[in-house]
Protein backbone atom coordinates (compact mmCIF):
# COMPACT_ATOMS: atom_id res chain seq x y z
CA UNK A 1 -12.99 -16.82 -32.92
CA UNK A 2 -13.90 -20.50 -32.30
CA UNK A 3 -11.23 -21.85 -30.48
CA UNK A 4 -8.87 -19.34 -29.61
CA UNK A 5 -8.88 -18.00 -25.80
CA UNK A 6 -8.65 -14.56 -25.10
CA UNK A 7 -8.15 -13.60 -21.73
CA UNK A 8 -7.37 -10.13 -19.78
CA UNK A 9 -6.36 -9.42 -16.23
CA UNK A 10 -5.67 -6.23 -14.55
CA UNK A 11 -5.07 -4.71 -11.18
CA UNK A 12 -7.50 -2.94 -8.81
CA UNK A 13 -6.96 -0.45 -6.29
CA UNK A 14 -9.51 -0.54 -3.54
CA UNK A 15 -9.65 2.08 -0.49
CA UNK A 16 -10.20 0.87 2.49
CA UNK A 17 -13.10 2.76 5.01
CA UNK A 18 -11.12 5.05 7.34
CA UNK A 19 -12.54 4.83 11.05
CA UNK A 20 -10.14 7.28 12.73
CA UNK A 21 -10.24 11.22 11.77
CA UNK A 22 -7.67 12.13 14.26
CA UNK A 23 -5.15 10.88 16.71
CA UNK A 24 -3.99 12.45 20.29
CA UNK A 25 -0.53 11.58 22.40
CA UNK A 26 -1.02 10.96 26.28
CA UNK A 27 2.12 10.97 28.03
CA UNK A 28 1.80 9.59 31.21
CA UNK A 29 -2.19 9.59 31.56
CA UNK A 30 -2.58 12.91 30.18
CA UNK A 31 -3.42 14.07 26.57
CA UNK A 32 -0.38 16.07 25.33
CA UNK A 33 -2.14 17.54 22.24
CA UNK A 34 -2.72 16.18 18.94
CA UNK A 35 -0.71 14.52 16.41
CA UNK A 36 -0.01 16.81 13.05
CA UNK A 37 0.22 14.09 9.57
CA UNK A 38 3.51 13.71 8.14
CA UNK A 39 2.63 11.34 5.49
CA UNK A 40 -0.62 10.20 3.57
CA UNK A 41 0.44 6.77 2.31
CA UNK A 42 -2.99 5.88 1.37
CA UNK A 43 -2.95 8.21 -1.39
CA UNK A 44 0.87 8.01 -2.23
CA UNK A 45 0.16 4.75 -3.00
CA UNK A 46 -3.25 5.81 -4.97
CA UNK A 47 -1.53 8.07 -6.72
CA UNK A 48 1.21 5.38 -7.88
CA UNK A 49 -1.48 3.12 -8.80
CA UNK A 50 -3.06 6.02 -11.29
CA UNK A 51 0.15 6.76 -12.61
CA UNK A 52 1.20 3.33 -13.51
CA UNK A 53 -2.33 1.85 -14.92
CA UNK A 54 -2.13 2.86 -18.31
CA UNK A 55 1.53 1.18 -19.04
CA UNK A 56 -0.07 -2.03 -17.21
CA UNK A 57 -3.24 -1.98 -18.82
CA UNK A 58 -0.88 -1.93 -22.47
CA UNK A 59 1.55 -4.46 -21.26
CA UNK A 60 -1.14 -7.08 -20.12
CA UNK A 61 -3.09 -5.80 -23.39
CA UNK A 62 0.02 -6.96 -25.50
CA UNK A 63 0.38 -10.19 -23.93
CA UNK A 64 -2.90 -11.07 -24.24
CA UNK A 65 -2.70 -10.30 -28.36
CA UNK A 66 0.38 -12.32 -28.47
CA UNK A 67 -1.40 -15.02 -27.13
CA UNK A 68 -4.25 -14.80 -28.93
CA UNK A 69 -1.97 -14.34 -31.83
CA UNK A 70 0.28 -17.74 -31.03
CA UNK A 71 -3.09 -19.39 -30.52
CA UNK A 72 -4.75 -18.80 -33.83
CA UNK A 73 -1.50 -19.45 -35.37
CA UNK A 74 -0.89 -22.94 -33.83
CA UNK A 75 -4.87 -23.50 -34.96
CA UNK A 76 -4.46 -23.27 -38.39
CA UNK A 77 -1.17 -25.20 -38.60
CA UNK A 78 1.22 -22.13 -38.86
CA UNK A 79 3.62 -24.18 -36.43
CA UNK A 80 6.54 -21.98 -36.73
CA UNK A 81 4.80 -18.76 -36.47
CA UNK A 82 2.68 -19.84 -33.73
CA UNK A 83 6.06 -21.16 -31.31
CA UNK A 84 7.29 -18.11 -32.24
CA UNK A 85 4.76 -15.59 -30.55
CA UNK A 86 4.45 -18.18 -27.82
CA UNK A 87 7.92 -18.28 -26.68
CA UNK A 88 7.72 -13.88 -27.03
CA UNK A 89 4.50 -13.88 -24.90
CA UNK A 90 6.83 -16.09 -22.34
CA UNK A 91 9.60 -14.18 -22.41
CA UNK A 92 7.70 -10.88 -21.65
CA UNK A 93 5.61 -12.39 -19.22
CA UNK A 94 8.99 -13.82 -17.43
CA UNK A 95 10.33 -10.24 -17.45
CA UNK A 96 7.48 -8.19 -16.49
CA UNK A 97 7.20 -9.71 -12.57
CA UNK A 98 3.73 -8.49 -11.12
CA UNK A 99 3.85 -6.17 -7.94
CA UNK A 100 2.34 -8.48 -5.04
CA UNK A 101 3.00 -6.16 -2.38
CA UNK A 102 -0.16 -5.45 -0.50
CA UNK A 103 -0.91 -2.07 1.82
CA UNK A 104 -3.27 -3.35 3.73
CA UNK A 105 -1.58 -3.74 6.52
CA UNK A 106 0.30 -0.59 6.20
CA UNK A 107 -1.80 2.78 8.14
CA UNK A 108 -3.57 4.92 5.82
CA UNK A 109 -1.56 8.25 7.51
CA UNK A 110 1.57 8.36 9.66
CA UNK A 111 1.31 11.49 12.35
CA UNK A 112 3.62 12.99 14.65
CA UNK A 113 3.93 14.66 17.50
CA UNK A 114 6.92 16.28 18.96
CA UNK A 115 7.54 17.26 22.77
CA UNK A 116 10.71 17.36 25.15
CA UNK A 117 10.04 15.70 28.25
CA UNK A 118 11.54 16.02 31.66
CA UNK A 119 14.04 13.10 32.71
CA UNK A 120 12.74 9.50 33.89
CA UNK A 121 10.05 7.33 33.08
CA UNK A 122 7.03 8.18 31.29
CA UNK A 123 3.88 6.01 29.68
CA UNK A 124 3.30 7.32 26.68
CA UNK A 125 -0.07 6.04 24.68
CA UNK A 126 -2.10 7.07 20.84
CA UNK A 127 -6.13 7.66 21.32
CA UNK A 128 -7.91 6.92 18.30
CA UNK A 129 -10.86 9.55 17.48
CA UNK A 130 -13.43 9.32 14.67
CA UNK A 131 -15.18 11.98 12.90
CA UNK A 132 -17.53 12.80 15.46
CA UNK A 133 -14.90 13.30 17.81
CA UNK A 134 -15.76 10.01 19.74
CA UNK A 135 -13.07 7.70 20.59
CA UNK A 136 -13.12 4.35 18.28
CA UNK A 137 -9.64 3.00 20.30
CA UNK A 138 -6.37 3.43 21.52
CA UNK A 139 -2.34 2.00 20.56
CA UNK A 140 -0.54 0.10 23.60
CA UNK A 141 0.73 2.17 26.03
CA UNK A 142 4.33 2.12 26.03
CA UNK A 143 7.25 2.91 28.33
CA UNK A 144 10.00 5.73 28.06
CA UNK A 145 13.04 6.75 30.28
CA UNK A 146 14.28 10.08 29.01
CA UNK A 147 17.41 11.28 30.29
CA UNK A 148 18.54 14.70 30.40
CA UNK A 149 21.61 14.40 27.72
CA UNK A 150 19.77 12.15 24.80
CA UNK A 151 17.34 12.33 22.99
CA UNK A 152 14.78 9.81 21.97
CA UNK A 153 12.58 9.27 18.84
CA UNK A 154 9.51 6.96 19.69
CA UNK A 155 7.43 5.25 17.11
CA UNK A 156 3.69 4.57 18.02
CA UNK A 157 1.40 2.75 15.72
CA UNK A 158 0.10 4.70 13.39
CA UNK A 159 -3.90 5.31 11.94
């Protein structure tokens, strides 16, 4: 209708290319073997995304009529009316907070690999491997010192 505004907003989920297939441990120049997944958060968070559309694709849908409502209202001098579905379009909207978390800086997969080594120091490093097998990179290397009586957890970037 002339005059009235009617706009609609909703999210998007967009994958990101994966460049790495596969990632190998080297401990102390050698490779050790290669890392099994423990989690895919790519598609966790896909799959959360999915789940949740439909309720935010009816919320925003709702605010959107109640403005569209409070606009047409206010239009043809309905003053009461129109405030009225106003202020309950900005009381939902203050409610409802929208998710701004981003995982694009998160890795697609987190993968493990678990080994006992001997005691002292040892350079431990991720290679990177594509589909093709070919190395596309590798994490920092990073410094260890086991001891015989503890054991250590290490965290390496993940892919």
């Amino acid at each position: 209708k002339p005059g009235v505004l009617f706009t609609f907003a909703f999210p998007q989920c967009v994958r990101q290319p994966r460049t790495v297939d596969r990632c190998r441990l080297v401990i102390d120049g050698v490779e050790a073997g290669e890392m099994r997944p423990l989690d895919d958060l790519e598609n966790t968070a896909y799959a959360a995304y999915e789940k949740d559309l439909g309720a935010t694709l009816i919320k925003a849908a709702f605010r959107t009529y109640l403005k569209t409502v409070a606009q047409t209202k206010l239009a043809k001098g309905d003053d009461a009316k129109g405030v009225a579905f106003n202020v309950l379009g900005k009381v939902l909207a203050a409610v409802d907070r929208a998710d701004t978390r981003s995982w694009q800086t998160l890795p697609a997969e987190i993968a493990f690999y678990r080994m006992e080594c001997p005691p002292g120091t040892h350079t431990i490093q991720v290679r990177y491997f594509g589909e093709r097998n070919e190395l596309v990179g590798a994490s920092n290397t990073v410094e260890l010192s086991a001891t015989a009586d503890a054991k250590s957890v290490v965290f390496m970037p993940g892919f």
